[in-house]
PDB file of N, CA and C in Angstrom:
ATOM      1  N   UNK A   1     196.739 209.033  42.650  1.00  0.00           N
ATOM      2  CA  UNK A   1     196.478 209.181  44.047  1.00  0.00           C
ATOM      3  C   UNK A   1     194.976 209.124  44.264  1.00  0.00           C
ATOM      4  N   UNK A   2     194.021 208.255  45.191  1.00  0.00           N
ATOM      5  CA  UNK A   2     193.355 208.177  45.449  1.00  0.00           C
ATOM      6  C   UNK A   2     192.377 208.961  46.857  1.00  0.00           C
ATOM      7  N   UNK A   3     191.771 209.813  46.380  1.00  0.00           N
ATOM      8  CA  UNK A   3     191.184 210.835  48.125  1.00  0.00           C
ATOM      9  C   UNK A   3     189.948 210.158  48.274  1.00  0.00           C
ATOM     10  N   UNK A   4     190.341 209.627  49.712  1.00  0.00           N
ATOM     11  CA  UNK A   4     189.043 209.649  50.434  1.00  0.00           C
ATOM     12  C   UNK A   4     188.111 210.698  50.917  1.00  0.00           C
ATOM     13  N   UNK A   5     187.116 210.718  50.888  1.00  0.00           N
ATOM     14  CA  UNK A   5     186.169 211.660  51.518  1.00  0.00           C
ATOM     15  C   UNK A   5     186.000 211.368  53.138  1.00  0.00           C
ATOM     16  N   UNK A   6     186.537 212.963  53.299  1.00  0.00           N
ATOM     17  CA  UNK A   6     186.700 212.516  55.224  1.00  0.00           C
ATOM     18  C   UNK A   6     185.154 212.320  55.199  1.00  0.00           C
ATOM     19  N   UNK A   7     185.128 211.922  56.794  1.00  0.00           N
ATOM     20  CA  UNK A   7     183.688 212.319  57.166  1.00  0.00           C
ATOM     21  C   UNK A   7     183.496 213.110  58.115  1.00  0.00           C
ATOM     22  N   UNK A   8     182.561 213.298  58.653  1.00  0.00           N
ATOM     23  CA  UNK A   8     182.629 214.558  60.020  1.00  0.00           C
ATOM     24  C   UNK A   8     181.836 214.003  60.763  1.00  0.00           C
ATOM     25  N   UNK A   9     182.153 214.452  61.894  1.00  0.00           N
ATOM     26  CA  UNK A   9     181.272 213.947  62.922  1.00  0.00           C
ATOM     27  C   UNK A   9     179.609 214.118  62.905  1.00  0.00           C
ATOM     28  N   UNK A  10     179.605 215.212  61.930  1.00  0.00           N
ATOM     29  CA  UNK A  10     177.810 215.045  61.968  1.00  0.00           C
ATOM     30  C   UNK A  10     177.226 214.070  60.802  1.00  0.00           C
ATOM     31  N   UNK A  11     178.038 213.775  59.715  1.00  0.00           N
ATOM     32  CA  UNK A  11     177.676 212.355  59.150  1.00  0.00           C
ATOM     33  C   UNK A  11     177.512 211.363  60.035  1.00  0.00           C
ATOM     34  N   UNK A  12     178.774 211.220  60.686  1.00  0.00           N
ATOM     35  CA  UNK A  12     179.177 210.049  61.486  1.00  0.00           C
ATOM     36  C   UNK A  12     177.807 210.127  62.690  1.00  0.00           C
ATOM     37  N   UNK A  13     177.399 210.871  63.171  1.00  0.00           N
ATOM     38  CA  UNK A  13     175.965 210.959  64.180  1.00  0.00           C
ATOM     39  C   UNK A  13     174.804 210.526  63.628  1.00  0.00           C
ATOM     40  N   UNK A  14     174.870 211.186  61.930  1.00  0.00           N
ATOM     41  CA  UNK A  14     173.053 210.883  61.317  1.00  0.00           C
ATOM     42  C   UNK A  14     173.295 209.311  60.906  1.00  0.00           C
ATOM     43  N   UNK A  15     174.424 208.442  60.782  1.00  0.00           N
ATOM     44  CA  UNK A  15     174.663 207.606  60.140  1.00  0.00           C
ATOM     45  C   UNK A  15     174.251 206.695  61.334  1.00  0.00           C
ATOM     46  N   UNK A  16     174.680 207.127  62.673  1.00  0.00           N
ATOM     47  CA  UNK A  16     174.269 206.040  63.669  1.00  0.00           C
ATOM     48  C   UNK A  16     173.055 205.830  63.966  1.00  0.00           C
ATOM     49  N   UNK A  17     172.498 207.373  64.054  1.00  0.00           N
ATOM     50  CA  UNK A  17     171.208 207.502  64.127  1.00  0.00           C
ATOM     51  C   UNK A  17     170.026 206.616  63.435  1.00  0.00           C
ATOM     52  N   UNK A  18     170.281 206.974  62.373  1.00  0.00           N
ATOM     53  CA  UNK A  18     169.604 205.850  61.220  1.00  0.00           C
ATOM     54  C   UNK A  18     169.736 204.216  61.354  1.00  0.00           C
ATOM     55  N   UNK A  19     170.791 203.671  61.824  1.00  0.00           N
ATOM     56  CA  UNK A  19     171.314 202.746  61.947  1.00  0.00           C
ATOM     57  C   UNK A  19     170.516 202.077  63.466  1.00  0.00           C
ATOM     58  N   UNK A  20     170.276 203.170  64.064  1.00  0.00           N
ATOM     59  CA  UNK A  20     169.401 202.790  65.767  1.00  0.00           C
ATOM     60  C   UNK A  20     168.122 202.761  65.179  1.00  0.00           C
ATOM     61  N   UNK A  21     167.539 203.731  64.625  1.00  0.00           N
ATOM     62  CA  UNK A  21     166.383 203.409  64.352  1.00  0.00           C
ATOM     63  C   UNK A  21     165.611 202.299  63.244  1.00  0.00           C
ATOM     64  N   UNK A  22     166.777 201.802  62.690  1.00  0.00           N
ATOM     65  CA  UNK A  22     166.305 200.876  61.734  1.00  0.00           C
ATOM     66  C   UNK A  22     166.384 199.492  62.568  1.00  0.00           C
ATOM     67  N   UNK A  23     167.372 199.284  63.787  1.00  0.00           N
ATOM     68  CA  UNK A  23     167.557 198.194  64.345  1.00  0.00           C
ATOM     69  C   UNK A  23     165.922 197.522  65.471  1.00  0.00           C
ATOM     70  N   UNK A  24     165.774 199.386  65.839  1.00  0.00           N
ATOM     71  CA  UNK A  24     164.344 199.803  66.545  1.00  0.00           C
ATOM     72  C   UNK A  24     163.245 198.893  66.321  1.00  0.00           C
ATOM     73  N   UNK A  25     162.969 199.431  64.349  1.00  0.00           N
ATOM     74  CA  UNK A  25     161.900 198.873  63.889  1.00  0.00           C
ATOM     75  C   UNK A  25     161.853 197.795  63.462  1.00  0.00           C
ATOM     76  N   UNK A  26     163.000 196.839  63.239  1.00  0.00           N
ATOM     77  CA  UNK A  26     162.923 195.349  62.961  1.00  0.00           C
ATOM     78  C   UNK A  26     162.733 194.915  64.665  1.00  0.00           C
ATOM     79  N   UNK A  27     163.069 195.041  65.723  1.00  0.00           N
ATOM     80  CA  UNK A  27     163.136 194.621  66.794  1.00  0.00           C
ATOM     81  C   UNK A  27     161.287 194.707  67.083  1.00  0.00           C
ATOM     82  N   UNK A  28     161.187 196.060  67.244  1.00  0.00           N
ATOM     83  CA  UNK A  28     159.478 195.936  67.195  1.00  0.00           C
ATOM     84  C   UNK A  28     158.574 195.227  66.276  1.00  0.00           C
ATOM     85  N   UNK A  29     159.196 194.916  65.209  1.00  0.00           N
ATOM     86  CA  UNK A  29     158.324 194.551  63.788  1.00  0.00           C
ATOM     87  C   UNK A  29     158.382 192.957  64.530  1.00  0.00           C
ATOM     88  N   UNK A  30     159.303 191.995  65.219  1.00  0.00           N
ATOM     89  CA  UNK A  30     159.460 190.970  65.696  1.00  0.00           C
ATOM     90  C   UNK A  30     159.170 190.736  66.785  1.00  0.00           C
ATOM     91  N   UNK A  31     159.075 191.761  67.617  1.00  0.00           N
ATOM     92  CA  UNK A  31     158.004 191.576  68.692  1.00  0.00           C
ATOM     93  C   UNK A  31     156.694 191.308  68.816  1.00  0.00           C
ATOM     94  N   UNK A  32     155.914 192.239  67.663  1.00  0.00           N
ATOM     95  CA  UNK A  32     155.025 191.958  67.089  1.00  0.00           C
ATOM     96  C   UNK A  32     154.320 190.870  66.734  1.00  0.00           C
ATOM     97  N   UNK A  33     154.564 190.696  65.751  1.00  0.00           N
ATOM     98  CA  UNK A  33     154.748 189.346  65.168  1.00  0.00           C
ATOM     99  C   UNK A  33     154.706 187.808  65.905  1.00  0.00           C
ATOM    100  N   UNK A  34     156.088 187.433  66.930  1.00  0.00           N
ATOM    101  CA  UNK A  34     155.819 187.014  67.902  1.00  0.00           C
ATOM    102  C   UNK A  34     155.460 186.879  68.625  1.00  0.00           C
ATOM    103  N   UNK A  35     155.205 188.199  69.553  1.00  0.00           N
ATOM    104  CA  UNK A  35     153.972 187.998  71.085  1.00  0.00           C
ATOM    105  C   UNK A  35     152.736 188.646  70.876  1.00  0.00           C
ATOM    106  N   UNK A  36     153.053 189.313  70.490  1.00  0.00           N
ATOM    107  CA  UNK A  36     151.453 190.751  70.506  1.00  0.00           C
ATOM    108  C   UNK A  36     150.239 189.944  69.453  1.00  0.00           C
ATOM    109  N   UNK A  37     150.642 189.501  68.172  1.00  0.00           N
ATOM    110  CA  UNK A  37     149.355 189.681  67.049  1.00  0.00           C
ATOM    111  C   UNK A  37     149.021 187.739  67.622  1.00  0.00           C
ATOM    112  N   UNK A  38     149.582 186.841  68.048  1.00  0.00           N
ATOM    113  CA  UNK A  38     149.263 185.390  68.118  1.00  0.00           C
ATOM    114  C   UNK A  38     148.517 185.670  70.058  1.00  0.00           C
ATOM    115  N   UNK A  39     149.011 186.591  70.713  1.00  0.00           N
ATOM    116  CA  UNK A  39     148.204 186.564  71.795  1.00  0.00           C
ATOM    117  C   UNK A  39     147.070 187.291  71.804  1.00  0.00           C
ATOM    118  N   UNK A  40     146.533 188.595  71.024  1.00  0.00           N
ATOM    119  CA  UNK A  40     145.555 188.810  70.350  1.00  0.00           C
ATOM    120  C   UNK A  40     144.392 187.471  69.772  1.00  0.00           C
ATOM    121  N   UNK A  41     145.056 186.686  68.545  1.00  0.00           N
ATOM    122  CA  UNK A  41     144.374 186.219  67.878  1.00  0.00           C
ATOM    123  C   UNK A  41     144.040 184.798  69.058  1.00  0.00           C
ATOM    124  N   UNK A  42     144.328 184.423  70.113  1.00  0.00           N
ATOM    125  CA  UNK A  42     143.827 183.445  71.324  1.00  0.00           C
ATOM    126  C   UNK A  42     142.957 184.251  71.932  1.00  0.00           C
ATOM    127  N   UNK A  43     142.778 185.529  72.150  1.00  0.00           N
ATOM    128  CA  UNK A  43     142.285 186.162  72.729  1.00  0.00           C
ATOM    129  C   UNK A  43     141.167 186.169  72.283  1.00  0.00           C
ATOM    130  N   UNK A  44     141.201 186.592  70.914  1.00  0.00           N
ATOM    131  CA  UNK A  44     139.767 186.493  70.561  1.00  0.00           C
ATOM    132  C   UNK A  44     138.947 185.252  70.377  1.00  0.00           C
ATOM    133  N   UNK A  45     139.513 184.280  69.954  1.00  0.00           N
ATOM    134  CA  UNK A  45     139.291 182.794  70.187  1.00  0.00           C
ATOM    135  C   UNK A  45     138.762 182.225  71.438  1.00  0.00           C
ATOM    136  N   UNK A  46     139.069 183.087  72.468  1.00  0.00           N
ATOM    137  CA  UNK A  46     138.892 182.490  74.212  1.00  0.00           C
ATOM    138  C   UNK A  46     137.438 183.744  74.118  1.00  0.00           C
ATOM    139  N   UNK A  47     137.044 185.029  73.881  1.00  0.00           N
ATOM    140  CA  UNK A  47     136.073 185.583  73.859  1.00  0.00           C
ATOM    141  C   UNK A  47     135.023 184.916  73.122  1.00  0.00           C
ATOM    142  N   UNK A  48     135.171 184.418  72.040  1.00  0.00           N
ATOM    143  CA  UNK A  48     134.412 183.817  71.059  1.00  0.00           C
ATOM    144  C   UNK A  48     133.746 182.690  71.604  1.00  0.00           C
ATOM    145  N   UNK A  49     134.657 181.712  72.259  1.00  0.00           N
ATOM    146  CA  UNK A  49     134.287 180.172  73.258  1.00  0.00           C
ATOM    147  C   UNK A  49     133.204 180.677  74.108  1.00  0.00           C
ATOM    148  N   UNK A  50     133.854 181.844  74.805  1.00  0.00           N
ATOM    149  CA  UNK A  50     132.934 182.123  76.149  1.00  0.00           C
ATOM    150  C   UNK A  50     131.263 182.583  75.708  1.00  0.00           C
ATOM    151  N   UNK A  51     131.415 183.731  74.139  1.00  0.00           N
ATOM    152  CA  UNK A  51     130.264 184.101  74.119  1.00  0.00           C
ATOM    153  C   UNK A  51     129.397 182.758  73.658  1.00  0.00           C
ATOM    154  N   UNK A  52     129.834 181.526  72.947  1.00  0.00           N
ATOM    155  CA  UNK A  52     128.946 180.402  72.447  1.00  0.00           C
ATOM    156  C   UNK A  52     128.616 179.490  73.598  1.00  0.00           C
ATOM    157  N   UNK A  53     129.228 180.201  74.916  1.00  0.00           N
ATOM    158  CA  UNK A  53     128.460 178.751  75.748  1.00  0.00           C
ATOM    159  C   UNK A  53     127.243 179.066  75.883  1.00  0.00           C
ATOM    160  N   UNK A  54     126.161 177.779  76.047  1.00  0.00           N
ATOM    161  CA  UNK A  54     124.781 177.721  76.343  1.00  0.00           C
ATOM    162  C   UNK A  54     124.860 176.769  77.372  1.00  0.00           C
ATOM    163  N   UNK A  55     123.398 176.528  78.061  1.00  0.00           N
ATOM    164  CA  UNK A  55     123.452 175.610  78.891  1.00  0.00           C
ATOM    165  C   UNK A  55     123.359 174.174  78.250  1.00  0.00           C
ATOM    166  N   UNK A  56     123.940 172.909  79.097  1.00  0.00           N
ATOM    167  CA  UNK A  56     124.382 171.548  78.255  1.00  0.00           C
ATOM    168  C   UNK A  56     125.396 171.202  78.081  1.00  0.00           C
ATOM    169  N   UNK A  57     126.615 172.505  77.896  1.00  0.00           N
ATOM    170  CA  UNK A  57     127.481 172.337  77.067  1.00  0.00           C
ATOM    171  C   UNK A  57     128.532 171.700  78.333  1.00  0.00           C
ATOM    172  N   UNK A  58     129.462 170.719  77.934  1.00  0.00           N
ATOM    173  CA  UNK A  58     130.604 170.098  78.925  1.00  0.00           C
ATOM    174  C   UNK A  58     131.720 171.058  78.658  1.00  0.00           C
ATOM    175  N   UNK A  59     131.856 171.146  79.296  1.00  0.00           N
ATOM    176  CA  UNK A  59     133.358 172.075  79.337  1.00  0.00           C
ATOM    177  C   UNK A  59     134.568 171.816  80.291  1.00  0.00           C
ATOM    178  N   UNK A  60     135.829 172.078  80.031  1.00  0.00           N
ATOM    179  CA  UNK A  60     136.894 172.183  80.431  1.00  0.00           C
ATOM    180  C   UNK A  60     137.243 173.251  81.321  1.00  0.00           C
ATOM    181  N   UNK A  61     137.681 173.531  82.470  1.00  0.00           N
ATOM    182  CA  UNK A  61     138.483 174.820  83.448  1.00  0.00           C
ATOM    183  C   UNK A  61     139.688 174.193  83.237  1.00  0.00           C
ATOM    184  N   UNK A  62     140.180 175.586  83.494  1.00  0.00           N
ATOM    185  CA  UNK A  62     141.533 175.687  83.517  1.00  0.00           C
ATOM    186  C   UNK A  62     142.578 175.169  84.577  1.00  0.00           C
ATOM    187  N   UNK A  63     141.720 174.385  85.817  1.00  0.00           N
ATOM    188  CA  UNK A  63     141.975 173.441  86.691  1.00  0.00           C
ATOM    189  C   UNK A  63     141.359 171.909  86.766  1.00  0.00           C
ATOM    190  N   UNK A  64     141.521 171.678  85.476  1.00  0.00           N
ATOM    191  CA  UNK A  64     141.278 170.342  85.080  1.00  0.00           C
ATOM    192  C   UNK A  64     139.892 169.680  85.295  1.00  0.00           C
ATOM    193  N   UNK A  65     138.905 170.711  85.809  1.00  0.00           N
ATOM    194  CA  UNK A  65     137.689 170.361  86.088  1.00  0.00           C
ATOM    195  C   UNK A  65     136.674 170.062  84.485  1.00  0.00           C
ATOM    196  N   UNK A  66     135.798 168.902  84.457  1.00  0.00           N
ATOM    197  CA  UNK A  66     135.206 168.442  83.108  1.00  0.00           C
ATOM    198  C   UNK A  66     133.410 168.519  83.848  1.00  0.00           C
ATOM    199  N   UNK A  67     133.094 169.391  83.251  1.00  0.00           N
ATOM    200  CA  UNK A  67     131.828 169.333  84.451  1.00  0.00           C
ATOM    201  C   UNK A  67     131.022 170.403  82.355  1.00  0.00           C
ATOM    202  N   UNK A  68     129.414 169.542  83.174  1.00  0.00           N
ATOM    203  CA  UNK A  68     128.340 170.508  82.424  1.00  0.00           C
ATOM    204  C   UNK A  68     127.607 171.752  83.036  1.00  0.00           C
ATOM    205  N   UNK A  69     127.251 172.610  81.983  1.00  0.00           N
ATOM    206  CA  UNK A  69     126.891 173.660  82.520  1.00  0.00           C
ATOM    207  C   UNK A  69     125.429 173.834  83.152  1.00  0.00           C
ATOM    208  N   UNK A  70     124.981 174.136  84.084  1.00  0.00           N
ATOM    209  CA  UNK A  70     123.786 174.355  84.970  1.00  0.00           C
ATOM    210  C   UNK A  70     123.023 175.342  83.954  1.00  0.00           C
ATOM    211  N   UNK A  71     124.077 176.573  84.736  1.00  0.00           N
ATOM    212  CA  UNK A  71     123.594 178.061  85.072  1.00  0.00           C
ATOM    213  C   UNK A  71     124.769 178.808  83.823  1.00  0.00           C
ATOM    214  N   UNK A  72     124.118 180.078  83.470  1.00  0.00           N
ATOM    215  CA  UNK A  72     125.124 180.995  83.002  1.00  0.00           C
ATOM    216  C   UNK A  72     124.601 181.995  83.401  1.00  0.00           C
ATOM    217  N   UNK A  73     125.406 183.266  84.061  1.00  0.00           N
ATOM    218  CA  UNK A  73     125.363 184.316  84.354  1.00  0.00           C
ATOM    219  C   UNK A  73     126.458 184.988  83.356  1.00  0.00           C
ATOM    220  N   UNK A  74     126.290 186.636  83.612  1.00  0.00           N
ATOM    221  CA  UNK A  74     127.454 187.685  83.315  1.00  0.00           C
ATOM    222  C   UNK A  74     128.820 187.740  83.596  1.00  0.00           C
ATOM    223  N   UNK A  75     129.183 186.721  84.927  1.00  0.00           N
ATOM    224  CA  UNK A  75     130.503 186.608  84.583  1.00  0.00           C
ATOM    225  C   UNK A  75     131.004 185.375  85.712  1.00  0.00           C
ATOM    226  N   UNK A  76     129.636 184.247  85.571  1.00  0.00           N
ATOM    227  CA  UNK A  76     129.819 182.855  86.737  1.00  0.00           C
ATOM    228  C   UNK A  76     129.039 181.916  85.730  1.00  0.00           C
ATOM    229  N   UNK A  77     129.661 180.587  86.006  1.00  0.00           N
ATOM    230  CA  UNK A  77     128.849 179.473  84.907  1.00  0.00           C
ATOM    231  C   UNK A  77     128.607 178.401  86.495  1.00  0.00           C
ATOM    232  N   UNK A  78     127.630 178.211  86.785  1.00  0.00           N
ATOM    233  CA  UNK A  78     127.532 176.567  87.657  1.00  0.00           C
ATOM    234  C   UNK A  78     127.743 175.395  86.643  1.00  0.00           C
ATOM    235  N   UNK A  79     128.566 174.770  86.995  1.00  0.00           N
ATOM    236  CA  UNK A  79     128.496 173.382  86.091  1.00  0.00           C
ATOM    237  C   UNK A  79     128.335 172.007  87.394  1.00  0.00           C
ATOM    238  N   UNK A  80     127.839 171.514  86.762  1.00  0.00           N
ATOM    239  CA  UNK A  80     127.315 169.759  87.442  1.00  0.00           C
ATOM    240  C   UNK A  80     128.457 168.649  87.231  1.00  0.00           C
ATOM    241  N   UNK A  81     129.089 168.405  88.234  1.00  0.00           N
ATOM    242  CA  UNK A  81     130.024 167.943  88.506  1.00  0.00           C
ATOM    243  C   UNK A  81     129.595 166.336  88.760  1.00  0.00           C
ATOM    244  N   UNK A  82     130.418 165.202  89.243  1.00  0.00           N
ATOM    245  CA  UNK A  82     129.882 163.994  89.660  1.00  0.00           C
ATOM    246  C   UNK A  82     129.377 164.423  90.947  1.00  0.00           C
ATOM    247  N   UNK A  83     130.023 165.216  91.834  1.00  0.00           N
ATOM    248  CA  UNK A  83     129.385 164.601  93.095  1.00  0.00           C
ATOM    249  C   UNK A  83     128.630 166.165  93.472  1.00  0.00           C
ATOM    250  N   UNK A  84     128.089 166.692  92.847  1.00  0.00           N
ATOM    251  CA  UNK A  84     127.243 167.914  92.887  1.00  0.00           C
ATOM    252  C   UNK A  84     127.315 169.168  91.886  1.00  0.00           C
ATOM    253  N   UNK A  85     127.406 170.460  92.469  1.00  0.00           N
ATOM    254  CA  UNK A  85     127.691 171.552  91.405  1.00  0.00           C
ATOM    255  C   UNK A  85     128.527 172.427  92.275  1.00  0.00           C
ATOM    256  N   UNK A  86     129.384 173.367  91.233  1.00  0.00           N
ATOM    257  CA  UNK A  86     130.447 174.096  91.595  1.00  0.00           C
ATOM    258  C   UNK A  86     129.996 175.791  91.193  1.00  0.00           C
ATOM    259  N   UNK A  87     130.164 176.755  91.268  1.00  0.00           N
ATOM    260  CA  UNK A  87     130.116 178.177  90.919  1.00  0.00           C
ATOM    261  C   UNK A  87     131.616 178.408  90.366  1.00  0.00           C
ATOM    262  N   UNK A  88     131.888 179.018  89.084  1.00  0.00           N
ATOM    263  CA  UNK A  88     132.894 178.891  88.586  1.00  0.00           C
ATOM    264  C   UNK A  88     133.076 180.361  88.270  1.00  0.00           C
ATOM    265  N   UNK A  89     134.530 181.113  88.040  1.00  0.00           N
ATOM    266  CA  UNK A  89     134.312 182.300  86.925  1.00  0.00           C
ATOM    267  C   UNK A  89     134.098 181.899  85.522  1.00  0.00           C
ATOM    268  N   UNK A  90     133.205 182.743  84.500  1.00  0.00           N
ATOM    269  CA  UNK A  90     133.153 181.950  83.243  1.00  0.00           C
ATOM    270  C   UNK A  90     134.212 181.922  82.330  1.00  0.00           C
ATOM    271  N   UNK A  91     135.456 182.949  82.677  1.00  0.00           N
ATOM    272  CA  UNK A  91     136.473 183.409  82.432  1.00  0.00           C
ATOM    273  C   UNK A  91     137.677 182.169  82.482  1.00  0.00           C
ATOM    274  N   UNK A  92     137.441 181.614  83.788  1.00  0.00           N
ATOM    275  CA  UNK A  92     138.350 179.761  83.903  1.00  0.00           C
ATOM    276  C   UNK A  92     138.242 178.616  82.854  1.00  0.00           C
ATOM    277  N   UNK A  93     136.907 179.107  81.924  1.00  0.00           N
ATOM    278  CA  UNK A  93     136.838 178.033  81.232  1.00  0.00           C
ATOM    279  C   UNK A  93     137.608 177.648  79.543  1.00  0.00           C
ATOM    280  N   UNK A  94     138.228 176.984  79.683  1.00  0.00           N
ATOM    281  CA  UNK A  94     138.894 176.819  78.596  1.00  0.00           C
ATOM    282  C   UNK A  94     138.502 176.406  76.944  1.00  0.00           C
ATOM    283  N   UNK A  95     137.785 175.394  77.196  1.00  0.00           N
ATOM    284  CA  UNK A  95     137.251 174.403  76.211  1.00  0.00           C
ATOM    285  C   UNK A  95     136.188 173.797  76.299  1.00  0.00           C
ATOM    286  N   UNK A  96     135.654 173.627  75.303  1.00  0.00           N
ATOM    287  CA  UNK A  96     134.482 172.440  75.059  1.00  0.00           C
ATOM    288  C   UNK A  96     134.954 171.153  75.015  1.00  0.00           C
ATOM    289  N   UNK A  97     134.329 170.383  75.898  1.00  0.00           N
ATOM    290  CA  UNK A  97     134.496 168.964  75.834  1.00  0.00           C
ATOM    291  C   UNK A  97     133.545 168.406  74.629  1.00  0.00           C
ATOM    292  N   UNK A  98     134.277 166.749  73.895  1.00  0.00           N
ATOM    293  CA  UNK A  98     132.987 166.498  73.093  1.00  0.00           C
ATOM    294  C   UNK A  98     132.596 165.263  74.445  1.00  0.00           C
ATOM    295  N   UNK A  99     131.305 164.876  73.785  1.00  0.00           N
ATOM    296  CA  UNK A  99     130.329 164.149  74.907  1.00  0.00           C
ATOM    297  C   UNK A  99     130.807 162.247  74.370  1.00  0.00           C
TER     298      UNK A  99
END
C-alpha cells in the first residue's frame, strides 16, 4: 500500500506564494532587460551627442530639419538654415549630419 502525504492548506499557501513571487521576478527581470536598461543606454547616447555639439556642426531635429549650428546656449542651439536661421530646443536634436 502506498501513502501519500496529505498536504494542508498552509503548504498549499507557501507553495503558491513562492510560485507568485518567482513568476514576479522573471517578469521584472524581462522588463528590465527589454525597456528600462536599452532606453537608459539611448539616453545616455542622446546626452553624450548633445554635450559634443560645437559650433559648425550640421545636425539633424527631430522634425526633419538639416541645418548648421550658429549659436549654442544652455538649453537653445540657432542653426542656419537655407533661407535664414531658426532658434531650436537643443534637446530636438537628434544627430550629426556628415558634410
Amino acid at each position: 500500500m502506498v501513502a501519500f502525504a496529505q498536504t494542508t492548506p498552509a503548504t498549499e499557501t507557501s507553495s503558491q506564494l513562492i510560485s507568485l513571487v518567482v513568476i514576479l521576478v522573471i517578469f521584472f527581470a524581462v522588463f528590465y532587460f527589454l525597456l528600462i536598461r536599452p532606453q537608459r543606454r539611448r539616453q545616455k547616447e542622446h546626452v553624450a551627442l548633445l554635450t559634443s555639439l560645437k559650433r559648425g556642426d550640421r545636425v539633424l531635429t527631430a522634425g526633419g530639419i538639416i541645418g548648421t549650428i550658429e549659436d549654442i546656449e544652455e538649453n537653445e542651439v540657432v542653426l542656419a538654415v537655407e533661407e535664414g536661421k531658426i532658434r531650436l530646443a537643443k534637446t530636438s536634436i537628434v544627430d550629426k549630419v556628415k558634410k
